[in-house]
N, C-alpha and C. Protein backbone atom coordinates (compact mmCIF):
# COMPACT_ATOMS: atom_id res chain seq x y z
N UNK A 1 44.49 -127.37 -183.35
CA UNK A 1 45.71 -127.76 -184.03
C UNK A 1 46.00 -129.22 -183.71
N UNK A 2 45.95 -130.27 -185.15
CA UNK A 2 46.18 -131.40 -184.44
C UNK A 2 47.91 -132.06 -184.28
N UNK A 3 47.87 -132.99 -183.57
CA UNK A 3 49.45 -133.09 -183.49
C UNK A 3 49.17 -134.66 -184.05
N UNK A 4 50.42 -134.61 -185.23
CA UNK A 4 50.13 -135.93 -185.55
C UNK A 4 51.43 -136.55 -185.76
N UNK A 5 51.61 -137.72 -185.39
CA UNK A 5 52.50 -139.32 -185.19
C UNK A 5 53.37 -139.48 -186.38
N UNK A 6 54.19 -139.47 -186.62
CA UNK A 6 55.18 -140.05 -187.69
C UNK A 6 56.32 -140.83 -187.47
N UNK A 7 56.53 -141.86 -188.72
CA UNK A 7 57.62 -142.53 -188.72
C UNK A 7 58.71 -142.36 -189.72
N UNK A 8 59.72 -142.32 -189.61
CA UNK A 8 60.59 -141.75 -191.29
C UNK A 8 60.96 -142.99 -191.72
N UNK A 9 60.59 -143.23 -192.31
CA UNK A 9 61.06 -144.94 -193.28
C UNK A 9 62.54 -144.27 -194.30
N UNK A 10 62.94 -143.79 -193.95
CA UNK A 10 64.63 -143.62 -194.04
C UNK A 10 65.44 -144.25 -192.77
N UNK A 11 65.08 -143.52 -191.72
CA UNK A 11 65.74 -143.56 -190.44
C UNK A 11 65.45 -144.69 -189.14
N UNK A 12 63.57 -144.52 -189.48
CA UNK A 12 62.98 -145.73 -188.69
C UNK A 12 62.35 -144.68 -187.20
N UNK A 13 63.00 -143.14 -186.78
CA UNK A 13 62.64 -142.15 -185.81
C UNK A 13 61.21 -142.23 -185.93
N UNK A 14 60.41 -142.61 -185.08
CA UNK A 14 58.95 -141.93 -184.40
C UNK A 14 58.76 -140.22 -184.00
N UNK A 15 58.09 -139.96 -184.25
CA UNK A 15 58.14 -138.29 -183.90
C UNK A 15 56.88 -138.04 -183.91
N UNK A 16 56.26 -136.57 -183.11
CA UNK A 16 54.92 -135.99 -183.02
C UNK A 16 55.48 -135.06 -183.83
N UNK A 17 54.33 -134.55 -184.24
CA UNK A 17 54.70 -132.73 -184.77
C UNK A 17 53.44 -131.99 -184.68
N UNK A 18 53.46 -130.71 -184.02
CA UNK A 18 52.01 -130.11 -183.80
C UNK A 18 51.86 -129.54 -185.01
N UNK A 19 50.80 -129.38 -186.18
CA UNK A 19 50.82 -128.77 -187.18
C UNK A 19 49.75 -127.94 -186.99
N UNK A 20 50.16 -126.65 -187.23
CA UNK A 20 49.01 -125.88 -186.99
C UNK A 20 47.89 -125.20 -188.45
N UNK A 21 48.22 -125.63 -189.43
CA UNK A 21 47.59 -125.35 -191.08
C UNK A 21 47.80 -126.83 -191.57
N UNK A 22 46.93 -127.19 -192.31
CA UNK A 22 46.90 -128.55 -193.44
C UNK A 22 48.19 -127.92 -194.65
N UNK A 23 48.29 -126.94 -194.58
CA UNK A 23 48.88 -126.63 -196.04
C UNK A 23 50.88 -127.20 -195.34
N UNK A 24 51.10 -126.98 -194.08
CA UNK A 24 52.55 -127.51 -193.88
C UNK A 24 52.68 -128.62 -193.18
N UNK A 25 51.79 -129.51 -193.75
CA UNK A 25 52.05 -131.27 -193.58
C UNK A 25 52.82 -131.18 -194.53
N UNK A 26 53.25 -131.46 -195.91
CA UNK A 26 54.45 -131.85 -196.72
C UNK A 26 55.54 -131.55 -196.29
N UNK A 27 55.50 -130.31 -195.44
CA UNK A 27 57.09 -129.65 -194.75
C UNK A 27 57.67 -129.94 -193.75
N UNK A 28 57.27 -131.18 -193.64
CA UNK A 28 56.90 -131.69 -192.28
C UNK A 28 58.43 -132.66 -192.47
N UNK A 29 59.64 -132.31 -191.41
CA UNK A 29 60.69 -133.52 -192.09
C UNK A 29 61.15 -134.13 -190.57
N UNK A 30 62.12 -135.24 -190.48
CA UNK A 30 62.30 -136.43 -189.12
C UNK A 30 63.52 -134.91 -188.85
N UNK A 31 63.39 -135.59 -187.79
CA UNK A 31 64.65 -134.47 -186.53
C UNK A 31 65.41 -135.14 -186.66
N UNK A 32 65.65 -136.01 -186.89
CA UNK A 32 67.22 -137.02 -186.77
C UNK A 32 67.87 -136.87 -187.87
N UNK A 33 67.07 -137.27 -188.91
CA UNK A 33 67.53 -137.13 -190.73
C UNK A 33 67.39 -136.13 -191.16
N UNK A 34 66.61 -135.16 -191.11
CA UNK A 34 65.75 -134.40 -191.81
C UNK A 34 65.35 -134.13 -192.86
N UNK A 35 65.04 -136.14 -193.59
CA UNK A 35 64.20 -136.11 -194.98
C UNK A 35 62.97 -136.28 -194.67
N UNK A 36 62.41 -136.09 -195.66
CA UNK A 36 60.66 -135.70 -195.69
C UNK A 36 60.40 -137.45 -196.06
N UNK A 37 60.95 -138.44 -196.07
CA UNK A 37 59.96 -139.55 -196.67
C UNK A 37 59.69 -140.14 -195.38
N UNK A 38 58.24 -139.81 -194.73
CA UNK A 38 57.25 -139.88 -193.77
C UNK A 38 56.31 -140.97 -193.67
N UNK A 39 55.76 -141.21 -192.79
CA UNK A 39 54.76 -141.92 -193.08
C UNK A 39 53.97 -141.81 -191.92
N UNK A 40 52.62 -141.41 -192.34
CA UNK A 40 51.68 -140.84 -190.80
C UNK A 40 51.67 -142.22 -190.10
N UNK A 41 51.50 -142.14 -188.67
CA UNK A 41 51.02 -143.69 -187.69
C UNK A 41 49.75 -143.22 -187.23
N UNK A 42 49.34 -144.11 -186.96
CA UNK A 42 48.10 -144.10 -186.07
C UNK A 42 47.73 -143.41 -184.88
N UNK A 43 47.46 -142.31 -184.65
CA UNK A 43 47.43 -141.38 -183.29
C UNK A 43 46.74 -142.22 -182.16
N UNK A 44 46.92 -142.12 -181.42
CA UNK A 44 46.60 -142.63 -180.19
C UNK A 44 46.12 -141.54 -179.07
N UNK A 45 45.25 -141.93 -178.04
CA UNK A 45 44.79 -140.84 -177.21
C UNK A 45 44.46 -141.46 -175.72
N UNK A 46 44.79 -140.57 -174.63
CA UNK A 46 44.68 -141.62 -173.51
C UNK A 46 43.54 -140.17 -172.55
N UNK A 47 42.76 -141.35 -171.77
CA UNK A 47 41.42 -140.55 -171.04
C UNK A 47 41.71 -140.81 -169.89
N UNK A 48 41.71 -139.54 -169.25
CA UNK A 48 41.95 -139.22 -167.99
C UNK A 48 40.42 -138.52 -166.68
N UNK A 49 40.49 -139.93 -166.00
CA UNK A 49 39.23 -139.27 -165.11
C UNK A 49 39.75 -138.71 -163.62
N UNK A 50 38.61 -137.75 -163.48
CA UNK A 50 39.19 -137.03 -161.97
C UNK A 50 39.36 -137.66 -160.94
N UNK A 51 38.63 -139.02 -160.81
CA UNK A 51 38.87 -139.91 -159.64
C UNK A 51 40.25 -141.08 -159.57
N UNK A 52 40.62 -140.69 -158.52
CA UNK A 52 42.11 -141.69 -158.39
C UNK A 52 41.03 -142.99 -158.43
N UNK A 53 41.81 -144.54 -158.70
CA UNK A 53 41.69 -145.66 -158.69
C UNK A 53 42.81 -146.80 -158.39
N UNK A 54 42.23 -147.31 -158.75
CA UNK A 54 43.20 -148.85 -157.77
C UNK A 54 44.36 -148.98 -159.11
N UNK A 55 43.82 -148.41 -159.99
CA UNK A 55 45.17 -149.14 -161.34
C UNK A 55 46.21 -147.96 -161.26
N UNK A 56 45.73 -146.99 -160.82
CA UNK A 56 46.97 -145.78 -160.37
C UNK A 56 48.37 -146.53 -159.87
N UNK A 57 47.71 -147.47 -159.17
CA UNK A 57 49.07 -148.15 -158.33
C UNK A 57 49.90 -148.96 -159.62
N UNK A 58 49.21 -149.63 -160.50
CA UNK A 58 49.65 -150.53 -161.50
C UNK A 58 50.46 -150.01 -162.34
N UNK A 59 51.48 -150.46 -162.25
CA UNK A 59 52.64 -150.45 -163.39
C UNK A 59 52.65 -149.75 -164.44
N UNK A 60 53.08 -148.71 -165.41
CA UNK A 60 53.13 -148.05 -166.52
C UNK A 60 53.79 -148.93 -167.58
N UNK A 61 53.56 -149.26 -169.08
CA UNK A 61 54.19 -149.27 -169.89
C UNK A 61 55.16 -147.90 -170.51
N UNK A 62 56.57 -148.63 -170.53
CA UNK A 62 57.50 -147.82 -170.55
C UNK A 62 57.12 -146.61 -171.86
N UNK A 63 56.63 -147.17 -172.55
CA UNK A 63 56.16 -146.41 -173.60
C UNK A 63 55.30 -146.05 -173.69
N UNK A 64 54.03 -145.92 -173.06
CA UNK A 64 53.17 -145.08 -172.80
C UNK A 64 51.76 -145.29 -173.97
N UNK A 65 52.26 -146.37 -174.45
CA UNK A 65 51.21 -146.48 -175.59
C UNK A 65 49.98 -147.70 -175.10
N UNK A 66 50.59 -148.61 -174.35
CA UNK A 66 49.80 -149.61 -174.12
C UNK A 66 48.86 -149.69 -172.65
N UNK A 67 48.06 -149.94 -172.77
CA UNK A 67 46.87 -149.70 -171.75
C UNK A 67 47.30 -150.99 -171.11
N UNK A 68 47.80 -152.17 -171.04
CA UNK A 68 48.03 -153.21 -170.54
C UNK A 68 49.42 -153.62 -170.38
N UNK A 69 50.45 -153.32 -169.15
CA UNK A 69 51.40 -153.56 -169.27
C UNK A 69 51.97 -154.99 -169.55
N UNK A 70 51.23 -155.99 -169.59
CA UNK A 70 51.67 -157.29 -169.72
C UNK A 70 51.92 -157.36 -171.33
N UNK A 71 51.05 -156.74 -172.54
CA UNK A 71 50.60 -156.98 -173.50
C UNK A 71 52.23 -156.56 -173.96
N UNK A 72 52.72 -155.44 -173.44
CA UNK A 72 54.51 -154.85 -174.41
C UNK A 72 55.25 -156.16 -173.56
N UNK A 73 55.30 -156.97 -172.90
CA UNK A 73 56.80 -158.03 -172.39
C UNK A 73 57.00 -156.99 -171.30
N UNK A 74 56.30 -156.70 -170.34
CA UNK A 74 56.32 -155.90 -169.13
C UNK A 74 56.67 -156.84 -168.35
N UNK A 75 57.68 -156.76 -167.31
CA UNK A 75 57.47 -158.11 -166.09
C UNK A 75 56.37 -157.76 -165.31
N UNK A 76 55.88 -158.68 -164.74
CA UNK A 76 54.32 -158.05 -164.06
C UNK A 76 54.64 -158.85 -162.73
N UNK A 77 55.77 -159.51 -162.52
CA UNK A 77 55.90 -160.23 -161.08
C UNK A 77 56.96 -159.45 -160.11
């Protein structure tokens, strides 16, 4: 079942939604508004290895999307 990324270009809300059939993507509406004019984003996926490392210690982007916290306006000092 894939879970896929949306933006409502009414409202501007980001949202996941797990869809489990192709046939109820159209039914698919924003939690905030709850109109259907959607627009899929780009899924994103993050890889996780069993060994701790030195970047464990390094800073998270607050949003969880960016692999480089400097790259979102992160303070890094």
């Amino acid at each position: 079942m894939p879970i896929y990324e949306y933006r409502c270009e009414d409202c501007g809300t980001k949202f996941e939604k797990l869809v489990r059939r192709e046939a109820d993507v159209p039914g698919v509406e924003c939690p905030s508004c709850g109109r259907k004019h959607l627009k899929q984003e780009l899924s994103t996926f993050a890889a996780h290895s069993g060994s701790a490392s030195k970047s464990a210690d390094m800073p998270v982007c607050p949003s969880g999307r960016c692999s480089n916290p400097g790259m979102c306006g992160m303070n890094m000092n």
